[in-house]
C-alpha atoms as a PDB file:
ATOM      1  CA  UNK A   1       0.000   0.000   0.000  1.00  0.00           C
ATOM      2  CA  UNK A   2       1.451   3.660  -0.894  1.00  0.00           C
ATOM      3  CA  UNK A   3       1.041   6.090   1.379  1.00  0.00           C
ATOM      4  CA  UNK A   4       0.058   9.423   0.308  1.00  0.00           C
ATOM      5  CA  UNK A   5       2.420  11.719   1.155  1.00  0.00           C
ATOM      6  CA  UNK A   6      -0.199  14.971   1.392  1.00  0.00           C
ATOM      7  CA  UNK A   7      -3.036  12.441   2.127  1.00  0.00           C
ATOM      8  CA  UNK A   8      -2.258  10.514   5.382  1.00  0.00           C
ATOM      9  CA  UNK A   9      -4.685   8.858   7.113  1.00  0.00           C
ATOM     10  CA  UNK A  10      -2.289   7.531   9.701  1.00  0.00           C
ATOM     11  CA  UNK A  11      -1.825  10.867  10.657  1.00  0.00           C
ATOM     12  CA  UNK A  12      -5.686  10.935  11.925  1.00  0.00           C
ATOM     13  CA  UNK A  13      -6.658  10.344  15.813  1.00  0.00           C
ATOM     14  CA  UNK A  14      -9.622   7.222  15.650  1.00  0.00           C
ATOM     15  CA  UNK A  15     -12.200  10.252  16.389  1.00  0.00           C
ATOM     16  CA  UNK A  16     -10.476  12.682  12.991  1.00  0.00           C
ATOM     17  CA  UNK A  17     -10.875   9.006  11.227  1.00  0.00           C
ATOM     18  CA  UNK A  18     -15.074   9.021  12.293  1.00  0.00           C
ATOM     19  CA  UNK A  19     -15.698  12.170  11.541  1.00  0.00           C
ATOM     20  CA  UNK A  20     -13.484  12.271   7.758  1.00  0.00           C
ATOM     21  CA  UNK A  21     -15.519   9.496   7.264  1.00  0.00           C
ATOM     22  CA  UNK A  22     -18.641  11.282   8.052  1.00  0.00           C
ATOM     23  CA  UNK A  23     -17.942  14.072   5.704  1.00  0.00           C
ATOM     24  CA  UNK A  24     -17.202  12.137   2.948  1.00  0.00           C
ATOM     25  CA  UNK A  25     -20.521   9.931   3.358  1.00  0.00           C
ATOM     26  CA  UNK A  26     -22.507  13.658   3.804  1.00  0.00           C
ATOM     27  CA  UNK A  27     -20.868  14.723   0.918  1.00  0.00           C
ATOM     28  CA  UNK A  28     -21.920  11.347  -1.677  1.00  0.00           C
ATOM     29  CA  UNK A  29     -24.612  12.931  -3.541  1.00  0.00           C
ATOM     30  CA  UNK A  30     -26.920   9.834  -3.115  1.00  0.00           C
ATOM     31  CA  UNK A  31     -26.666  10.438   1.110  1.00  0.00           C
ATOM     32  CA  UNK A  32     -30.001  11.532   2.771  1.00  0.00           C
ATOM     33  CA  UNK A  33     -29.145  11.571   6.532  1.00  0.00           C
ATOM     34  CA  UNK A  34     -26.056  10.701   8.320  1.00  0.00           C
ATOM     35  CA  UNK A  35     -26.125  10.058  12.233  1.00  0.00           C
ATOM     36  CA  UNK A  36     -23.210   9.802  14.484  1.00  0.00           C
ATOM     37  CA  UNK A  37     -23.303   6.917  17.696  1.00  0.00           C
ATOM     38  CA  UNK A  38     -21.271  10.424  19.401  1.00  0.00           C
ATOM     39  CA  UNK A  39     -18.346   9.334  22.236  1.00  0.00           C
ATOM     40  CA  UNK A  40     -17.782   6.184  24.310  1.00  0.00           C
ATOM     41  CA  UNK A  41     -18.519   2.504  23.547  1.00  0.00           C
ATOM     42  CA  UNK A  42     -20.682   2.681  20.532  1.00  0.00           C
ATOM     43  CA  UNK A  43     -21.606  -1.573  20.067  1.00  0.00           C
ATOM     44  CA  UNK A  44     -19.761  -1.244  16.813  1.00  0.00           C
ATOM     45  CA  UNK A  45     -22.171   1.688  15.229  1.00  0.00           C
ATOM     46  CA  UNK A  46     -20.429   4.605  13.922  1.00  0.00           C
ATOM     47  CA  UNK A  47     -22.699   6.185  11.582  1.00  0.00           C
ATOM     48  CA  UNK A  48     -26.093   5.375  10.420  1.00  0.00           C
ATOM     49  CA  UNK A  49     -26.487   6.309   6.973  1.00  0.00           C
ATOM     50  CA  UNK A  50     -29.478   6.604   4.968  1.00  0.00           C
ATOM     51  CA  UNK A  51     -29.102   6.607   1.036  1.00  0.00           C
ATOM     52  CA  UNK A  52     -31.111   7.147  -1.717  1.00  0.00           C
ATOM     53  CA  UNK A  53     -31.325   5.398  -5.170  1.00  0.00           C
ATOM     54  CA  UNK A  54     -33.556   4.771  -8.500  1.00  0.00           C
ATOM     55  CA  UNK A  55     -33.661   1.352  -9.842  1.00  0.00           C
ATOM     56  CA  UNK A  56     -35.464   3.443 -12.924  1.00  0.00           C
ATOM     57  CA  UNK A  57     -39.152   2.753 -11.724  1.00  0.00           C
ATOM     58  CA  UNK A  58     -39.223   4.414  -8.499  1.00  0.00           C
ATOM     59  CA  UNK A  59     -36.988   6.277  -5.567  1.00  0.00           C
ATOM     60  CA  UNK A  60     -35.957   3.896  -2.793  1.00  0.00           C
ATOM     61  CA  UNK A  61     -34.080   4.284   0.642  1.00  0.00           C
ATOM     62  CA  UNK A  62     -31.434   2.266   2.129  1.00  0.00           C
ATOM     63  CA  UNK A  63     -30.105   2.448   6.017  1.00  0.00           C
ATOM     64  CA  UNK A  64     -26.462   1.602   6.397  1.00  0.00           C
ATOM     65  CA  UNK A  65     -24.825   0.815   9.738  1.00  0.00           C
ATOM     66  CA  UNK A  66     -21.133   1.645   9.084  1.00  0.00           C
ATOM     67  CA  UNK A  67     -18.101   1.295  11.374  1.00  0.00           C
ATOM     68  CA  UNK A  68     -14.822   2.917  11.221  1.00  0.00           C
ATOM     69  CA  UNK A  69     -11.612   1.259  11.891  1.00  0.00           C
ATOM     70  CA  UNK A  70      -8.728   3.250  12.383  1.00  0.00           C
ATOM     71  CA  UNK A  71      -4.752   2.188  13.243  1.00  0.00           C
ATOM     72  CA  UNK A  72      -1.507   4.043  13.539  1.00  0.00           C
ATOM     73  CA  UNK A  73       0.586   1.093  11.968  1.00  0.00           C
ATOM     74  CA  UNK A  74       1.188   1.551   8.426  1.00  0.00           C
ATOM     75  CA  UNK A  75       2.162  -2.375   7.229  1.00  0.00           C
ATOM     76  CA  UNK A  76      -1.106  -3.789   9.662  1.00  0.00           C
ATOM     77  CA  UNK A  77      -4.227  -4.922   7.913  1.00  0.00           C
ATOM     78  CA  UNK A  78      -7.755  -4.733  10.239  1.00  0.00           C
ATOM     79  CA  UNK A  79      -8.760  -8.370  10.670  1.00  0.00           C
ATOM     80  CA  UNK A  80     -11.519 -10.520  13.014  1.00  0.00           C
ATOM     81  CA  UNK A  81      -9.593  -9.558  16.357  1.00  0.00           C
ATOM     82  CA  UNK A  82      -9.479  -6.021  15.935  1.00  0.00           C
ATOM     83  CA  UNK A  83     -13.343  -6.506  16.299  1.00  0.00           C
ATOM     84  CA  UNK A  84     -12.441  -8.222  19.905  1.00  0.00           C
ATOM     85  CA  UNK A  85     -15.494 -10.691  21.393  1.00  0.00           C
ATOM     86  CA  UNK A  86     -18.028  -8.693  19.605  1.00  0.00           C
ATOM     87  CA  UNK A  87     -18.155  -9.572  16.092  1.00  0.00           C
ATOM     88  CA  UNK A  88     -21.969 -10.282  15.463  1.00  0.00           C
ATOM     89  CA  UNK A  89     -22.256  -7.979  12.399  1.00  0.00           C
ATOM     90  CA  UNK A  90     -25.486  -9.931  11.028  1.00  0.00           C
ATOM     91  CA  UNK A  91     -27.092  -9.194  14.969  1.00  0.00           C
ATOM     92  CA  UNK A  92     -25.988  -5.727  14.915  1.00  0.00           C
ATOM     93  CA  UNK A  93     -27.584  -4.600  11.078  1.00  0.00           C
ATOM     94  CA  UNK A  94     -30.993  -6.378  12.748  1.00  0.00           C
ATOM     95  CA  UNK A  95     -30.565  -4.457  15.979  1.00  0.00           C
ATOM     96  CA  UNK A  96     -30.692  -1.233  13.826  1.00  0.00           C
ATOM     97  CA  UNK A  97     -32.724  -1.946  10.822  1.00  0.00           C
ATOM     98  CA  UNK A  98     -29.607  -1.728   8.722  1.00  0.00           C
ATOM     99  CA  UNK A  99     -30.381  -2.586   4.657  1.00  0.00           C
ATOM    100  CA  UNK A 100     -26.706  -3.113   4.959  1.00  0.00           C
ATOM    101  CA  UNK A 101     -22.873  -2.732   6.945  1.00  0.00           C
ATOM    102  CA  UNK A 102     -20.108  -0.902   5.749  1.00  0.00           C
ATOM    103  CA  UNK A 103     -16.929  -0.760   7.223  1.00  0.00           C
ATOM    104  CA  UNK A 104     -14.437   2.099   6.853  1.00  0.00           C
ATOM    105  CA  UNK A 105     -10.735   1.098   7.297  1.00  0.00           C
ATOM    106  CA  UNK A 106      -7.477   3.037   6.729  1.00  0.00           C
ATOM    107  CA  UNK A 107      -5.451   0.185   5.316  1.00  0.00           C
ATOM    108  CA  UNK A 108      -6.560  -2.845   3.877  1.00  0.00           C
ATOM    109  CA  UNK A 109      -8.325  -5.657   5.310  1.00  0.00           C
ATOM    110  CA  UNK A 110      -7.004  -9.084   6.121  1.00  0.00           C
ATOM    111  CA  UNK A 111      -7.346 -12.387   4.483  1.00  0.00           C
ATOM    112  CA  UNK A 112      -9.480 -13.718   6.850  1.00  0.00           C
ATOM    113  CA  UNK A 113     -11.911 -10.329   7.673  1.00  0.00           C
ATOM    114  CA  UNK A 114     -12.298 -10.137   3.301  1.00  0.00           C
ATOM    115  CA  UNK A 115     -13.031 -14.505   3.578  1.00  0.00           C
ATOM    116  CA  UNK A 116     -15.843 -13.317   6.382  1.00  0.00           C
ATOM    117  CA  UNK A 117     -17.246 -10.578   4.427  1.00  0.00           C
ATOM    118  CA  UNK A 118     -17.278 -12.757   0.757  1.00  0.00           C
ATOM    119  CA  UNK A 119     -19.672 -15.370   2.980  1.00  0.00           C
ATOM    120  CA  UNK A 120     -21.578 -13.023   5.021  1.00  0.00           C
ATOM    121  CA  UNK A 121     -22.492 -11.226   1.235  1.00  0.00           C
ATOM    122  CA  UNK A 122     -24.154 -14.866   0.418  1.00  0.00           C
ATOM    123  CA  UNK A 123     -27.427 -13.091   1.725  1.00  0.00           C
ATOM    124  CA  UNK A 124     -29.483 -10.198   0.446  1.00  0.00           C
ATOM    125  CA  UNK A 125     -27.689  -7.818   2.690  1.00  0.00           C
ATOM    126  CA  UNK A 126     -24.286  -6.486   1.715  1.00  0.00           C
ATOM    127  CA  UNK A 127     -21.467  -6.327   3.601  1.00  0.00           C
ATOM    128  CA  UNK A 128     -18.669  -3.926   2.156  1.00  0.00           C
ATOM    129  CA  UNK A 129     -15.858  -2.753   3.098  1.00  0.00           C
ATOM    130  CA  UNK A 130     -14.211   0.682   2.006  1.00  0.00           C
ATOM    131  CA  UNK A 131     -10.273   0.658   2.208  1.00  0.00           C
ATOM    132  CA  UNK A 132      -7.632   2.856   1.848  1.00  0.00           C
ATOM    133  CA  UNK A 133      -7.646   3.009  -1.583  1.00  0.00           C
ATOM    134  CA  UNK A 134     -11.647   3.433  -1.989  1.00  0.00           C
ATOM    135  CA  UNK A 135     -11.119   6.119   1.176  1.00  0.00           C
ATOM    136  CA  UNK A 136      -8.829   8.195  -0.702  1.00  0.00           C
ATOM    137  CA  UNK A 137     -10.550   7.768  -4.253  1.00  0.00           C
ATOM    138  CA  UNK A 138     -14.110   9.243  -2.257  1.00  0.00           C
ATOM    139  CA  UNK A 139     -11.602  11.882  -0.347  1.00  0.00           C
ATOM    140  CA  UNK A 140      -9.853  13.226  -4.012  1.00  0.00           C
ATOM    141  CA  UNK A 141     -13.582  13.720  -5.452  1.00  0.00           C
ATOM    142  CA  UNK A 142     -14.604  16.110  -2.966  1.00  0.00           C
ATOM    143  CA  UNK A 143     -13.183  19.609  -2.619  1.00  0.00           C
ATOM    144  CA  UNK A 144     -14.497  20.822   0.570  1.00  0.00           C
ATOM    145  CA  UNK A 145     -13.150  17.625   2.364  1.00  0.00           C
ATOM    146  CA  UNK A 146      -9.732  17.812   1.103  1.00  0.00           C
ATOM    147  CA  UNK A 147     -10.073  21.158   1.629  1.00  0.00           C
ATOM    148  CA  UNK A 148     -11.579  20.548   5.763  1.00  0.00           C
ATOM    149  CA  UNK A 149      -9.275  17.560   6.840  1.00  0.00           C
ATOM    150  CA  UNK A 150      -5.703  17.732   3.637  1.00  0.00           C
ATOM    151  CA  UNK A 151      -5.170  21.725   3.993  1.00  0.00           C
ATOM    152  CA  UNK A 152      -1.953  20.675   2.745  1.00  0.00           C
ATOM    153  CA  UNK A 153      -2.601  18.656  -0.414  1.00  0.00           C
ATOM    154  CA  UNK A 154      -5.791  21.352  -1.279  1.00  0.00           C
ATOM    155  CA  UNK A 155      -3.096  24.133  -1.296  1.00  0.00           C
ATOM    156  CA  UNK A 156      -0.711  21.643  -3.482  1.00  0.00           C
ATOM    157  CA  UNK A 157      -3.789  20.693  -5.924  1.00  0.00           C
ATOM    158  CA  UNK A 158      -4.809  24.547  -6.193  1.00  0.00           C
ATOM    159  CA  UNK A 159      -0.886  25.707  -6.751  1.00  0.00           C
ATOM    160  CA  UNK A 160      -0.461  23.129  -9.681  1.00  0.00           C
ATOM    161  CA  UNK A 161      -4.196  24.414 -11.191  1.00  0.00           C
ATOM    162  CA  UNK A 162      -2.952  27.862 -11.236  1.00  0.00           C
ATOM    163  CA  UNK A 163       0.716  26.952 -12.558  1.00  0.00           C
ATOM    164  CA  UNK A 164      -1.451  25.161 -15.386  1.00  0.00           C
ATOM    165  CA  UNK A 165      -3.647  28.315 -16.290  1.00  0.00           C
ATOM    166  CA  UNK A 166      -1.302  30.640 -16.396  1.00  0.00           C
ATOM    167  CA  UNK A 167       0.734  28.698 -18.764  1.00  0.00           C
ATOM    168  CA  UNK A 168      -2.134  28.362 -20.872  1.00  0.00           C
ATOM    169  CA  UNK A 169      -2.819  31.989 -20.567  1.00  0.00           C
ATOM    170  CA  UNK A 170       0.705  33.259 -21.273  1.00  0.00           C
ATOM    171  CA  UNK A 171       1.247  30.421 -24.647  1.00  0.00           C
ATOM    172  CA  UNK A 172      -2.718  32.130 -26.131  1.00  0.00           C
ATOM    173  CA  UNK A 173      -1.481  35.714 -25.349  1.00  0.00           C
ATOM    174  CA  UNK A 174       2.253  35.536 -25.880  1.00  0.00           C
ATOM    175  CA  UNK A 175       2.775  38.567 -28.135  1.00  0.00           C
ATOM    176  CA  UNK A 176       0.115  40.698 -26.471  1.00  0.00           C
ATOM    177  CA  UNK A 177       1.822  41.287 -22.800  1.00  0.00           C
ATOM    178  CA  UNK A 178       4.828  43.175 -22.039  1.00  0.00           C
ATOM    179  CA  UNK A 179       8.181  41.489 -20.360  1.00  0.00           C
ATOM    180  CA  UNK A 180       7.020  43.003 -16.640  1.00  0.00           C
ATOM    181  CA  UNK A 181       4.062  41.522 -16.855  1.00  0.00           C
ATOM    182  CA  UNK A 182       5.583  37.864 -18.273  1.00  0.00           C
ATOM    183  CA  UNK A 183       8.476  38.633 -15.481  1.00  0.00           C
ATOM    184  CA  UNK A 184       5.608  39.360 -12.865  1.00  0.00           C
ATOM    185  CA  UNK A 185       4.076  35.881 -13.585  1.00  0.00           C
ATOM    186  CA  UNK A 186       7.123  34.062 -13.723  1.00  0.00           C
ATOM    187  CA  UNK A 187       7.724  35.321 -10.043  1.00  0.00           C
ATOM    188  CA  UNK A 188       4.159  33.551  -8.976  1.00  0.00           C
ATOM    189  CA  UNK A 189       4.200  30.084 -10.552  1.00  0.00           C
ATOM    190  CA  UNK A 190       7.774  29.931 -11.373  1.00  0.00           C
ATOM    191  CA  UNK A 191       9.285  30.181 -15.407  1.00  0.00           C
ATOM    192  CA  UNK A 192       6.414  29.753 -18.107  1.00  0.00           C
ATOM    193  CA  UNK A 193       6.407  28.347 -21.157  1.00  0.00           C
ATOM    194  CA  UNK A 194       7.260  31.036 -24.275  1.00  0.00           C
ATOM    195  CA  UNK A 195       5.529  30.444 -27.285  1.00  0.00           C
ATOM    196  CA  UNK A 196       8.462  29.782 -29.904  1.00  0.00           C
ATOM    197  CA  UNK A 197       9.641  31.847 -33.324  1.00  0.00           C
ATOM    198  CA  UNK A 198       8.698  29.566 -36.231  1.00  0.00           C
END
């Protein structure tokens, strides 16, 4: 697994890891509600998340129970014992009137957790799990929540957007600026392409 250099969700307490994954689920356009279990022992519910879809007839709702699970270690996978004694998923989507479960990790899972999931998906409720990669694929297609939790990486993005631009701008309107004003722009986003003498 690579780790982001701008994006690190290692670098996230287990309570910045619940609520990134919060905003990304508020932000999915499909999301109608989103409520958080808040602090303490939560029985393995996170978030209770209520989508929306359109199987082309009509509108229909579906109520996920989704847990996060966080850890500092880079190389570890989550597996069956980071769940400890209480790994009844199947109980706990009843308990709440889930549709489905999703669980939100910040590395990958392990062989045994994805074995668990791939049977427990034999039924008509899903059980999915959203890793690293999938986190930071949902996290790069929303603005606002690199913006709120990768300050860093949004002011990386927006300096390489504006290096681009300008670049454009100075190739279209090479012979109508004067030098201080190509020396001005060189000074923000560094030397700039010169449209050549043919």
């Amino acid at each position: 697994m690579v780790r982001h250099p701008l994006i690190d969700l290692f670098s996230l307490t287990d309570e910045g890891f619940e609520d990134l994954a919060e905003a990304v689920l508020r932000a999915n356009e499909h999301t109608l509600d989103v409520k958080r279990s808040g602090r303490g022992a939560d029985a393995g519910v996170d978030l209770l998340v209520t989508t929306q879809f359109s199987d082309g007839v009509a509108l229909h709702q579906f109520r996920w129970l989704v847990q996060c699970k966080h850890t500092r270690q880079t190389g570890k996978s989550i597996g069956p014992k980071d769940f400890g004694n209480d790994f009844s998923l199947v109980d706990r989507v009843a308990q709440h009137e889930a549709d489905g479960y999703l669980l939100i990790i910040n590395t990958r899972p392990s062989t045994g957790l994805q074995t668990l999931f791939d049977g427990l998906n034999g039924n008509r409720c899903p059980y999915l799990i959203w890793d690293h990669t999938r986190l930071i694929k949902e996290i790069i297609n929303n603005e606002l929540v690199i913006q709120r939790f990768f300050p860093e990486y949004y002011e990386y993005t927006k300096g390489l957007i504006r290096e681009e631009k300008l670049a454009e701008w100075v190739i279209q309107y090479d012979g109508a600026i004067f030098e201080e004003a190509k020396a001005a722009l060189d000074e923000i986003a560094g030397p700039l392409p010169r449209v050549r003498d043919e």
